[in-house]
Protein backbone atom coordinates (compact mmCIF):
# COMPACT_ATOMS: atom_id res chain seq x y z
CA UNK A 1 -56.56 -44.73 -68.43
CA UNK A 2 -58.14 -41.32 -67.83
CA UNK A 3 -58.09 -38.56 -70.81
CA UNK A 4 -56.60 -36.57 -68.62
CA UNK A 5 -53.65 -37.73 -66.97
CA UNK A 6 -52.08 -34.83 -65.08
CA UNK A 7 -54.98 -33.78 -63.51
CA UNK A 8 -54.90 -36.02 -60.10
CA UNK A 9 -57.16 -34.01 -57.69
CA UNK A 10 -59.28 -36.17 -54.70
CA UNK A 11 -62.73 -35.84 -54.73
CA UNK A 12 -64.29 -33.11 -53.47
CA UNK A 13 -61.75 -31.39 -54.79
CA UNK A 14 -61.67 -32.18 -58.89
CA UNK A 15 -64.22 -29.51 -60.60
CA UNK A 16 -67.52 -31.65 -61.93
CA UNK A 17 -66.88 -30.40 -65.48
CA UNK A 18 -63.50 -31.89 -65.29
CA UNK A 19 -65.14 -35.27 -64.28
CA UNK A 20 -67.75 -35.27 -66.76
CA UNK A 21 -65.25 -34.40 -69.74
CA UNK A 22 -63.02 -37.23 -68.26
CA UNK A 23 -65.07 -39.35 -66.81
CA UNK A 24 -66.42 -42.83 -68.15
CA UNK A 25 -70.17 -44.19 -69.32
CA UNK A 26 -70.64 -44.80 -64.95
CA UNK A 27 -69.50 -41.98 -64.54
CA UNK A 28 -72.16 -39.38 -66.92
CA UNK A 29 -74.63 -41.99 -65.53
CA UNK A 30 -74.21 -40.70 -61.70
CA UNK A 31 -75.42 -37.44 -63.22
CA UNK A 32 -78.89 -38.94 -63.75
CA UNK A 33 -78.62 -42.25 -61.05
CA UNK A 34 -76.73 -41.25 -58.13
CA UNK A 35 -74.11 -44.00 -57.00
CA UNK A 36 -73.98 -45.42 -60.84
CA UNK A 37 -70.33 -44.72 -60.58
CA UNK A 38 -69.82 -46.08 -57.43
CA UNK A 39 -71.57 -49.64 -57.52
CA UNK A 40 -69.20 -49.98 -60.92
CA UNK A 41 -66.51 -49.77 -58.64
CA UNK A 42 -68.25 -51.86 -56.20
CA UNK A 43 -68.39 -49.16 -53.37
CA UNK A 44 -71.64 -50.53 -52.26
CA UNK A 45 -72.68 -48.48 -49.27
CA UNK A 46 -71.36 -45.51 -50.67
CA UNK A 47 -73.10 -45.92 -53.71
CA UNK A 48 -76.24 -46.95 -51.73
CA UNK A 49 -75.93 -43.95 -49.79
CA UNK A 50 -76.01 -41.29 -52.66
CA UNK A 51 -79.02 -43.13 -54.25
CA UNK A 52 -80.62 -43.26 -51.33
CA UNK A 53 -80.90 -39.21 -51.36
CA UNK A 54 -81.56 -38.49 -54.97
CA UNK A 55 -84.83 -40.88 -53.98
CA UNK A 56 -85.56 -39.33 -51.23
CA UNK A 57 -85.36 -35.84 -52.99
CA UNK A 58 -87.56 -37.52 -55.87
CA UNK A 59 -90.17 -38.60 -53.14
CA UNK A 60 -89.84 -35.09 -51.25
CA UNK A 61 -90.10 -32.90 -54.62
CA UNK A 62 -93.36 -35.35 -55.63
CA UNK A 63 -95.59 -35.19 -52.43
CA UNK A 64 -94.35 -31.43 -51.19
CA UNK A 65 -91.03 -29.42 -53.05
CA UNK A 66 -93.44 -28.98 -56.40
CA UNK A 67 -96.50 -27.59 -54.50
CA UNK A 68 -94.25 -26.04 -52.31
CA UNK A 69 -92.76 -23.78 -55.06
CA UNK A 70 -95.99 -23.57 -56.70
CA UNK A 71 -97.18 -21.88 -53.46
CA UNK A 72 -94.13 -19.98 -52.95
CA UNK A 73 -94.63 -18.33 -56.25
CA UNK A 74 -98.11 -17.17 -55.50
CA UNK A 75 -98.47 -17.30 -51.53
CA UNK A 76 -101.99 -18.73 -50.93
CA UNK A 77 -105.55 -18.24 -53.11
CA UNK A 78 -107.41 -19.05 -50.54
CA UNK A 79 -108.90 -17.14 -47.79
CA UNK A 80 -110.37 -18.60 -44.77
CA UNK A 81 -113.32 -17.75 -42.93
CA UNK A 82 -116.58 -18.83 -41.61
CA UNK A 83 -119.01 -19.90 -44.36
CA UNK A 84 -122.83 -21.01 -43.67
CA UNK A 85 -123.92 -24.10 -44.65
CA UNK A 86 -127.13 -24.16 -45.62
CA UNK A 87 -127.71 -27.95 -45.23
CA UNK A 88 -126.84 -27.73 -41.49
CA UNK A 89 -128.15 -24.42 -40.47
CA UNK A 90 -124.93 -23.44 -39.00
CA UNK A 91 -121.86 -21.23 -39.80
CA UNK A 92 -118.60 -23.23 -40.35
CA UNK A 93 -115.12 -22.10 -40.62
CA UNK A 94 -112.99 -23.37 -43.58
CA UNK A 95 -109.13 -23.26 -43.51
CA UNK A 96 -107.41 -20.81 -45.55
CA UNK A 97 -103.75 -20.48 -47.18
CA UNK A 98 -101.41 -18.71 -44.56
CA UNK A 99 -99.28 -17.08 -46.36
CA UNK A 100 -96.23 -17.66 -43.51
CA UNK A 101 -95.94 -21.38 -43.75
CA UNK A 102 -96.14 -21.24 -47.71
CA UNK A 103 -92.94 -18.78 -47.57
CA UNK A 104 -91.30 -20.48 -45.20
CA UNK A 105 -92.01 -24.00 -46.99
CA UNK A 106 -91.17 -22.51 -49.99
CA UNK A 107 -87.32 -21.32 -48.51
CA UNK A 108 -87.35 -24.70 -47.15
CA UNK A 109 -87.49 -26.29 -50.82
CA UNK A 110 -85.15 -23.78 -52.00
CA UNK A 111 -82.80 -24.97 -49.59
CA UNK A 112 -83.56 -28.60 -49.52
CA UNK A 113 -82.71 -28.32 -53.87
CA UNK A 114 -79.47 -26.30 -52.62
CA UNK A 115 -78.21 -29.51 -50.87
CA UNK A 116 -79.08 -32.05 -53.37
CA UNK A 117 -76.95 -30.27 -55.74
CA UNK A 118 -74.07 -30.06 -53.33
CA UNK A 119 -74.81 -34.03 -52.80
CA UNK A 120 -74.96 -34.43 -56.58
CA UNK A 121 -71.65 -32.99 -57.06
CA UNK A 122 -70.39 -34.87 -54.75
CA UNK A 123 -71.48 -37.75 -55.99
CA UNK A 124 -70.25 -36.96 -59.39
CA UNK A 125 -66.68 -36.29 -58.12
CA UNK A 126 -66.64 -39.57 -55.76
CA UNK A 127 -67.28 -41.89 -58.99
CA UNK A 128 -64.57 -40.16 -61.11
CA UNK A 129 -62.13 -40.58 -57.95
CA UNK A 130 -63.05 -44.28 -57.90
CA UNK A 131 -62.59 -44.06 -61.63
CA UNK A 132 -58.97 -42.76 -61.21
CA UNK A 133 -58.07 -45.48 -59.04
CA UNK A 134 -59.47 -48.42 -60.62
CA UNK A 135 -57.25 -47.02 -64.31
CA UNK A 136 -54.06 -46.77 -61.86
CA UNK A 137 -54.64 -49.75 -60.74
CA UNK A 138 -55.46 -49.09 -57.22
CA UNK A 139 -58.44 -50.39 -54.79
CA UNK A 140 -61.21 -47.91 -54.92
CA UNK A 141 -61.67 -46.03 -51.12
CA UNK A 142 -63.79 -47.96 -49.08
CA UNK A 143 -66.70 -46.85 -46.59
CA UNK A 144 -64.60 -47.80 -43.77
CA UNK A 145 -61.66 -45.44 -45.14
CA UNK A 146 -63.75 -42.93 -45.57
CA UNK A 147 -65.21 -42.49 -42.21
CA UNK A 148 -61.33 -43.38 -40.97
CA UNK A 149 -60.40 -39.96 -42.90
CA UNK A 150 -63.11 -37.93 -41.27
CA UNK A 151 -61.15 -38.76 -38.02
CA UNK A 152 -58.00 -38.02 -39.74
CA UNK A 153 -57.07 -36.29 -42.17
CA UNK A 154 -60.54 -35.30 -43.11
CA UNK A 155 -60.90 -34.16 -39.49
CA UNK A 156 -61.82 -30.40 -40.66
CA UNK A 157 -64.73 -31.81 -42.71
CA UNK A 158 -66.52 -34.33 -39.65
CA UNK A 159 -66.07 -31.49 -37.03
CA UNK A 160 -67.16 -28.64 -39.29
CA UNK A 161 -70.10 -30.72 -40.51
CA UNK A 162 -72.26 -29.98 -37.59
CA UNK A 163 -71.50 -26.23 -36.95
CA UNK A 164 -72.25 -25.67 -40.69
CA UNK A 165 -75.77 -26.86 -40.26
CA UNK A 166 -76.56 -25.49 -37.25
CA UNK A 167 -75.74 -21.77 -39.29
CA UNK A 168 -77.67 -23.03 -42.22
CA UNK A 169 -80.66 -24.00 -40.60
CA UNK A 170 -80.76 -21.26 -37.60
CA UNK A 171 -78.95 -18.42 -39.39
CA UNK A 172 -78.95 -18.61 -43.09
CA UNK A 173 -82.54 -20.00 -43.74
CA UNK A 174 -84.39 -17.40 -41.20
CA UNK A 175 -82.07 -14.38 -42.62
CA UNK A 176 -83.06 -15.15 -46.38
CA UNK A 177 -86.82 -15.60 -45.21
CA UNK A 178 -86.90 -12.31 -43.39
CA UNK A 179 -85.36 -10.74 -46.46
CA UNK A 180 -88.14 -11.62 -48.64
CA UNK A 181 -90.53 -10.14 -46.67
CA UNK A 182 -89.26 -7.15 -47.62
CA UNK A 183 -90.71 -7.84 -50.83
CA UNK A 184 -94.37 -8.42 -49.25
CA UNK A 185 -97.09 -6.72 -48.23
CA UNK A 186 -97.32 -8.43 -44.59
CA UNK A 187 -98.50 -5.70 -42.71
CA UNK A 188 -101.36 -5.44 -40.28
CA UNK A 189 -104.15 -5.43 -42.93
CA UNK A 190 -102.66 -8.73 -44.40
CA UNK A 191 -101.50 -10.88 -41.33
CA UNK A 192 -102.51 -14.98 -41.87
CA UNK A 193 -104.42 -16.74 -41.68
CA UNK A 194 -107.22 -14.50 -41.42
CA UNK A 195 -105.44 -12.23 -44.41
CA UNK A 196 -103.23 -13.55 -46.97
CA UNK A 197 -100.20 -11.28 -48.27
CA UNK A 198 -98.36 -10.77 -51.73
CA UNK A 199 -95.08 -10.28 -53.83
CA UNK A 200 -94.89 -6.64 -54.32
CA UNK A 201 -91.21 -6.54 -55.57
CA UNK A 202 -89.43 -3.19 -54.88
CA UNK A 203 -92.31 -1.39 -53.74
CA UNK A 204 -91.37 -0.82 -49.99
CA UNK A 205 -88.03 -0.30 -50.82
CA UNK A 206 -89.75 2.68 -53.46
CA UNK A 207 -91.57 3.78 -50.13
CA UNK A 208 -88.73 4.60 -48.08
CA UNK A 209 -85.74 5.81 -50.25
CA UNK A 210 -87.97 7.92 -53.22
CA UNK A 211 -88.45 11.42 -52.56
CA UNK A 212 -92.44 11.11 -52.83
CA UNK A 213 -92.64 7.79 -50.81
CA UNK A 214 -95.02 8.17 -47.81
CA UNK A 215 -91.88 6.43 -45.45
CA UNK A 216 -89.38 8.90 -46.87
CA UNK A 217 -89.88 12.18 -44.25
CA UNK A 218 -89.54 9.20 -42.18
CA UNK A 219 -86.51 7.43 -42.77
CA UNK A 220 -83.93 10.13 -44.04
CA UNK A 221 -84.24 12.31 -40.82
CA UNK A 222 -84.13 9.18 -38.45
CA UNK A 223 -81.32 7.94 -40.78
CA UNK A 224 -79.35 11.40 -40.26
CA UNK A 225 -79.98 11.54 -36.35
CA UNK A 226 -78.78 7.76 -36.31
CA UNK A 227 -75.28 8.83 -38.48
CA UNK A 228 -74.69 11.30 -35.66
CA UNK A 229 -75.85 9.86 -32.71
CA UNK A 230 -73.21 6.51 -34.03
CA UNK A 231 -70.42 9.59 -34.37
CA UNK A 232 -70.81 11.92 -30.88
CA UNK A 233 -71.44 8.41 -29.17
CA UNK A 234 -68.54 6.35 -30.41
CA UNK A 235 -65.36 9.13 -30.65
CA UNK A 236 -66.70 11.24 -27.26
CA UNK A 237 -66.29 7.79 -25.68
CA UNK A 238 -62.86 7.26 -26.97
CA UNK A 239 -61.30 10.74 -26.68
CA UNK A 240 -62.86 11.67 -22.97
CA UNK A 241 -61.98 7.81 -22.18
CA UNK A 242 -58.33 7.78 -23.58
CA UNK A 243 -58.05 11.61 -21.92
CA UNK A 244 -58.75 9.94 -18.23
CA UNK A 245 -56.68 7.18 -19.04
CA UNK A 246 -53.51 9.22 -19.57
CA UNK A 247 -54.47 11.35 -16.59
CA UNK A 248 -54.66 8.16 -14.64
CA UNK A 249 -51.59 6.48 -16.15
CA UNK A 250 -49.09 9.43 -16.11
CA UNK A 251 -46.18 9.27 -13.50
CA UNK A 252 -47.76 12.03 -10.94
CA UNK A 253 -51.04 10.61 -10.33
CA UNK A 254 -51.70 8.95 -7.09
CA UNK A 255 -53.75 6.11 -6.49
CA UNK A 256 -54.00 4.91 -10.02
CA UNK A 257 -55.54 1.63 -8.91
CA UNK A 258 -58.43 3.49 -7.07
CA UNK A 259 -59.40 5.53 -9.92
CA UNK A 260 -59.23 2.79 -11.76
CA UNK A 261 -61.53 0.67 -9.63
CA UNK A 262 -64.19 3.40 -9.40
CA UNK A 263 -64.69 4.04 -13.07
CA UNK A 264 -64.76 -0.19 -14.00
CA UNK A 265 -67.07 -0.43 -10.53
CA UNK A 266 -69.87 1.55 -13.03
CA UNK A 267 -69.22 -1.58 -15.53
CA UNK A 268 -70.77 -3.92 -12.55
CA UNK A 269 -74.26 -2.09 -12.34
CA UNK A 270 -76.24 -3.82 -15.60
CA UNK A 271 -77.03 -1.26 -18.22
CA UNK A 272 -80.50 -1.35 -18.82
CA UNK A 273 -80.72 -0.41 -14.74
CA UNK A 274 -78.72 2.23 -15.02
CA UNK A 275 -80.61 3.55 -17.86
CA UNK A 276 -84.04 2.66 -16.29
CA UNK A 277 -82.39 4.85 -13.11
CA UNK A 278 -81.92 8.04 -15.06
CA UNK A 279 -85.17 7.86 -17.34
CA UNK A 280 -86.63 8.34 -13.70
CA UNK A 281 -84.22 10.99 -12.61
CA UNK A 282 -84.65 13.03 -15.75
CA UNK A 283 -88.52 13.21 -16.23
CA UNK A 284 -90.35 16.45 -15.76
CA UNK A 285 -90.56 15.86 -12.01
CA UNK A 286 -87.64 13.80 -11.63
CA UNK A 287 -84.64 13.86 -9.32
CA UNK A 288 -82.60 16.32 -11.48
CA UNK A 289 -85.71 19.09 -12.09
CA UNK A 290 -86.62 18.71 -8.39
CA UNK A 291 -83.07 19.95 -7.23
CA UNK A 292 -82.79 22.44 -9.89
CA UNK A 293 -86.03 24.32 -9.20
CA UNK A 294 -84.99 23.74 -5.31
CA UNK A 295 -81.61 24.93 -5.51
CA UNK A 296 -81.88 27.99 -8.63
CA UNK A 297 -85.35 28.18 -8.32
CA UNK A 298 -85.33 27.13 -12.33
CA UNK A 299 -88.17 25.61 -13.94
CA UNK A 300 -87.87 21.51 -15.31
CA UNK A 301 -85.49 21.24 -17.82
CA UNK A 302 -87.33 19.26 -21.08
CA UNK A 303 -85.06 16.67 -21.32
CA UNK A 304 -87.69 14.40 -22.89
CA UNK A 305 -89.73 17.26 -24.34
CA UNK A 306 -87.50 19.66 -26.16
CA UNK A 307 -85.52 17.74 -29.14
CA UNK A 308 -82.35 19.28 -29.20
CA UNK A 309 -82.25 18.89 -25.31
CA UNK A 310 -83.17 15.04 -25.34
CA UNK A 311 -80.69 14.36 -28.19
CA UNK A 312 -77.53 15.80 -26.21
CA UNK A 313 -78.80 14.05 -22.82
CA UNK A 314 -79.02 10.55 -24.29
CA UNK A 315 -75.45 11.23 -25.86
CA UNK A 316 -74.24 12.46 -22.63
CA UNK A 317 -75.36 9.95 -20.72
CA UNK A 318 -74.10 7.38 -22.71
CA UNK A 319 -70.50 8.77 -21.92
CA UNK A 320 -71.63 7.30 -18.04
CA UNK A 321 -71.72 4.36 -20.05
CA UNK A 322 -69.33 4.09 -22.27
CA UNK A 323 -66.08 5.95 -20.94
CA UNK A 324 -65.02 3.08 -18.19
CA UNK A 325 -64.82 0.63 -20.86
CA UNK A 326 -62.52 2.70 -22.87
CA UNK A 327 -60.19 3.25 -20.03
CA UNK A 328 -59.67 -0.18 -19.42
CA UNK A 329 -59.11 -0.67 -23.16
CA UNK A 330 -56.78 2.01 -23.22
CA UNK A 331 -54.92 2.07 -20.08
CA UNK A 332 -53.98 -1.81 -21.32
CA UNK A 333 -52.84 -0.09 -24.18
CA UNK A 334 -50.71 2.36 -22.67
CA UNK A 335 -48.91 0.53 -20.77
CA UNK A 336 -47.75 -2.03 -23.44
CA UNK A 337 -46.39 1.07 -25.80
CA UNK A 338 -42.62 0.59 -25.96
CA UNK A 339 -40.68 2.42 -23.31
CA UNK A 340 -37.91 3.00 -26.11
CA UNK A 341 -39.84 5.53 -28.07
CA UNK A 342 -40.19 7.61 -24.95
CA UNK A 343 -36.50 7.34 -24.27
CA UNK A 344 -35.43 8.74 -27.80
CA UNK A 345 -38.42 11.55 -27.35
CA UNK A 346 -36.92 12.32 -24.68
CA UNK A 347 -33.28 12.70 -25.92
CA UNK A 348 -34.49 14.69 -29.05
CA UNK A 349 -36.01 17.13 -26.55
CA UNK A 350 -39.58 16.30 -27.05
CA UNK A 351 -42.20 18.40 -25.04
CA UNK A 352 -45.42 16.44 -23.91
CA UNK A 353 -47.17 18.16 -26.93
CA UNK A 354 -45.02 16.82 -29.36
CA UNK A 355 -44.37 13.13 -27.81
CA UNK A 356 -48.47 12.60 -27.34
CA UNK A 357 -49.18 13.47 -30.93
CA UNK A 358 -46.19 11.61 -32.35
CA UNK A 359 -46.11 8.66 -30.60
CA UNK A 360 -48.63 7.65 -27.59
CA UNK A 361 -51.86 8.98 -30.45
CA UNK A 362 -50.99 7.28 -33.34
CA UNK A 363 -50.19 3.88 -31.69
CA UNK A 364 -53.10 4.00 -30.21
CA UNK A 365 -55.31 4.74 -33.36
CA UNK A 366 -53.26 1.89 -34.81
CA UNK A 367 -54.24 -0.43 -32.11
CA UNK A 368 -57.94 0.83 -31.45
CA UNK A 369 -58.87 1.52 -35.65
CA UNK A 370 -60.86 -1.68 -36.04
CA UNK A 371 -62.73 -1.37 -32.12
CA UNK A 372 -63.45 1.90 -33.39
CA UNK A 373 -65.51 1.13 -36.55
CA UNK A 374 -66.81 -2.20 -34.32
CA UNK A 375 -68.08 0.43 -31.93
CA UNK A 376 -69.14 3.39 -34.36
CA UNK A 377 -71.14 0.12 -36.33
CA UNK A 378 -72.51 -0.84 -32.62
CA UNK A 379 -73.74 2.15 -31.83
CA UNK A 380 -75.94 2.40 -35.15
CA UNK A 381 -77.81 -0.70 -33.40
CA UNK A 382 -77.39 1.09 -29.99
CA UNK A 383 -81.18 0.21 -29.19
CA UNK A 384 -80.70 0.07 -25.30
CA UNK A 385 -79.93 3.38 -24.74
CA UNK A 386 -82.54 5.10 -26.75
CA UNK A 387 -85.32 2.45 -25.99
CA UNK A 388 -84.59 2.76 -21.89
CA UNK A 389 -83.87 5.74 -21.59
CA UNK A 390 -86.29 8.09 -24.00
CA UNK A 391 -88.22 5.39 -25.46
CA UNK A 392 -87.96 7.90 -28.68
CA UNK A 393 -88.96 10.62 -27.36
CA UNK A 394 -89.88 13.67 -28.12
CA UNK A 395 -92.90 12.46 -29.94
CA UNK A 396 -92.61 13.29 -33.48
CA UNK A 397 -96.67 13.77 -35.28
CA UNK A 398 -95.21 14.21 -39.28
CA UNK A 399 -93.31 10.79 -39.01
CA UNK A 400 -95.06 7.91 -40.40
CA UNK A 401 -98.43 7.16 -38.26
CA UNK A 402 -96.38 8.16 -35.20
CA UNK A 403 -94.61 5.06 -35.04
CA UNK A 404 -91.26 6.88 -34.56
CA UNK A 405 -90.12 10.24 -32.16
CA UNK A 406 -87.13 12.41 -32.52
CA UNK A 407 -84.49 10.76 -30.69
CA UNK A 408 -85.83 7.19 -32.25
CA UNK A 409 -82.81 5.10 -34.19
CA UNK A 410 -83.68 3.14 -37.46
CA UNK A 411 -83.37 0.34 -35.09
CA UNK A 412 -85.74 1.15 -32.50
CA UNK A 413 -87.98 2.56 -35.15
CA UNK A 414 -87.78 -0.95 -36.81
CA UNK A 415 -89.03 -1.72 -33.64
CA UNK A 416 -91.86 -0.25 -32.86
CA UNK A 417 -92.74 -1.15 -36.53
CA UNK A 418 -93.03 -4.36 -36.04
CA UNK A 419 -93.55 -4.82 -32.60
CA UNK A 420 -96.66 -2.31 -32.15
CA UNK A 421 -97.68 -1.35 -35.72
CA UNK A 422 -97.04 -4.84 -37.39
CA UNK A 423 -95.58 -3.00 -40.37
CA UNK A 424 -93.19 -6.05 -40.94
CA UNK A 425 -92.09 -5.81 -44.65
CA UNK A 426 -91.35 -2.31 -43.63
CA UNK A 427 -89.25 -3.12 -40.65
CA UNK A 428 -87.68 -5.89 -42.75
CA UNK A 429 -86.76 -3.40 -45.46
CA UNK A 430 -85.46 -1.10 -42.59
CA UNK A 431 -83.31 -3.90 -41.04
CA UNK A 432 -81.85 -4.75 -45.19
CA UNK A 433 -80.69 -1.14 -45.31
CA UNK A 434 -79.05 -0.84 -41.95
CA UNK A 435 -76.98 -4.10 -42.97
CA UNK A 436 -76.26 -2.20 -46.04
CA UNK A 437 -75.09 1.15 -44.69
CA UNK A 438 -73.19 -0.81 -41.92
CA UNK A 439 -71.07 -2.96 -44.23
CA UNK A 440 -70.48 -1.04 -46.83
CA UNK A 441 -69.24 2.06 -44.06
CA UNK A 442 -67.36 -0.78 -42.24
CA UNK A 443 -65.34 -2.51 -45.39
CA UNK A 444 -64.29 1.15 -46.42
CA UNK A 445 -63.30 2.56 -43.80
CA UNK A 446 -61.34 -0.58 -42.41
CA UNK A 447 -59.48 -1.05 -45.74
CA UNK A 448 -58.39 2.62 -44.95
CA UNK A 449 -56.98 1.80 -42.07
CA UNK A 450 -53.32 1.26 -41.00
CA UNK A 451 -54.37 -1.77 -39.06
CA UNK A 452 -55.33 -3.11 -42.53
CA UNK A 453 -52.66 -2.16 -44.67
CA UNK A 454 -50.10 -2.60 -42.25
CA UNK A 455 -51.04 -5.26 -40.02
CA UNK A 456 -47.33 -6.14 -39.31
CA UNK A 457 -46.23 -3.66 -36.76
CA UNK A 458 -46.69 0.17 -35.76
CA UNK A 459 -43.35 0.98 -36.85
């Protein structure tokens, strides 16, 4: 019988060390020939099965995981480029390293090792379970059981099987290999396979957040903008929005359902037209400067020209934007506060002062906490509205080559960085940070919240 008698987990479940400790000579032998466990047992397909992938990883790590790490390590030697050969008289081109495919291949074998460990594991655990059974006296699991469990009560594992790898191989694997490009030099001047690129480590990162890096006067003031830009556009939204939403809902108003209908009919005109729209109504000869030098006889108003201008009309014209949504989302809320609260605010003498600040504003923060930070983090990505509508502009000549203007956002500027200056290790070092400043600010401030700590009830 088994060493350890009280420990009756199923497999996948029993900790490998706990296996190998307890486990038999088949057993420690599946650690170096898959399924050695298993055809002891005589589970022959499932034996067959696991030894059938530690081969294949064998043959895969032989003709292309070695190399492929190799290359990973050093990304490409060799440059191509057109050589002359002497014995033919002509000029021939010889193929290069790219640098691309030997990262990528080189996640790829990363990821392939990943999953043979998480195979070998398994493997481990499924002999000691046979182990267990055979010492209790019990029929080891057979193949057919097993896939009977996966529609059963294994159901979780068949139907999650599928979704994992679809976020492993579309999500996971391209997120890890734009992350190391951060630690490249894959810029224009080394773009494969003409070029080959390098490891530089923490250099870019160096560039951007050290006071003498050359991306520095860059980042910190498009950083700042972005900070306050994310604040003006997120809680001017929500307070004007929740302001028209009481003014709607209140007892006196008339025609609540046609107010209503006119601020959610702006919802049904696509965004990017609407913002297309008013970059033409706002240029230097626009709509807007046409009628004021008509009507006041004033001279165009720089909205894309004068910095301090063109920040406050991209914020104000994202309230067009913004505010109908929040009066839907508030008005809902409104109306499901209890009626109750009201009553007794009432009784106590309550003046509207007293029962909006006491009761209709903090259930609503309550309710609206976690949209808010969801919106305040959206807006830091808010790339529509600055990309449509300025395109960055004012044009700013001490940020880096030009590549950025003052009303830019790090992620537009990531943008153009890639996009049109095919700065990519920069961009990708740009896109790290904004995941890091988005959630880090969004864990903190929703563990602040009431939502969060009290996730019960308002009251």
């Amino acid at each position: 019988m088994s060493g350890n008698k009280d420990y009756k987990l199923t497999w996948g479940v029993v900790p490998v060390r706990t296996a190998l400790s307890a486990g038999d000579i088949y057993t420690k032998l599946t650690t170096i020939i898959m399924g050695c466990g298993n055809f002891a047992r005589k589970q022959w397909i499932q034996g067959l099965l696991f030894l059938a992938v530690e081969l294949t990883f064998i043959y895969y790590m032989i003709t292309i995981g070695v190399q492929s790490l190799i290359d990973f390590s050093t990304l490409g030697t060799k440059i191509g480029g057109e050589q002359f050969n002497e014995a033919k008289g002509v000029f021939e081109y010889t193929q290069g390293d790219n640098s691309m495919l030997l990262l990528l291949g080189g996640v790829v074998t990363i990821f392939v090792i990943l999953a043979f460990v998480v195979v070998w594991r398994a493997a481990i655990r499924s002999a000691y379970y046979a182990q267990e059974r055979v010492e209790e006296g019990k029929q080891p699991v057979t193949f057919q059981k097993t896939i009977t469990d996966l529609f059963d009560k294994n159901l979780h594992k068949g139907l999650l099987f599928l979704p994992i790898m679809g976020i492993v191989t579309f999500m996971i694997l391209p997120l890890l290999f734009m992350i190391l490009i951060a630690f490249t030099n894959y810029d224009r001047d080394h773009i494969p396979p003409g070029n080959l690129f390098d490891w530089v480590g923490f250099q870019n990162f160096s560039r951007i957040l050290s006071a003498s890096g050359d991306l520095a006067a860059t980042f910190w003031p498009i950083l700042g903008w972005t900070i306050v830009w994310a604040f003006f556009a997120t809680f001017l939204n929500y307070v004007l929005g929740m302001i028209l939403a009481i003014i709607i809902n209140r007892k006196g108003t008339k025609f609540k359902q046609m107010w209503r209908f006119i601020f959610a009919l702006t919802i049904a005109i696509p965004q990017f037209v609407s913002l297309l729209v008013v970059n033409t109504m706002i240029q230097e000869h626009g709509v807007f400067n046409l009628m004021l030098e008509q009507l006041f006889g004033a001279g165009p108003v720089p909205f894309l020209t004068n910095v301090t201008v063109a920040r406050i009309t991209v914020i104000v014209i994202n309230l067009w934007i913004g505010i109908p949504f929040t009066i839907i989302q508030i008005t809902g809320i409104l109306q499901n506060i209890p009626t109750e609260l009201y009553e007794a605010a009432d009784i106590d003498g309550a003046g509207p002062a007293t029962t909006f600040f006491k009761i209709t504003l903090p259930y609503m923060l309550f309710v609206t906490t976690p949209y808010l930070i969801q919106t305040f983090i959206g807006n830091i990505n808010n790339f529509n509205v600055i990309f449509l509508l300025t395109g960055g502009a004012p044009a700013a000549s001490n940020y880096y080559k030009g590549t950025a203007g003052k009303t830019d956002l790090l992620i537009t500027w990531l943008y153009k960085l890639t996009i049109d200056n095919k700065d990519y290790s920069i961009g990708s070092v740009i896109g790290i940070l904004v995941f890091i400043i988005m959630a880090t600010g969004s864990l903190i401030a929703y563990r602040s919240t009431g939502s969060y700590k009290n996730e019960e009830g308002f009251l």
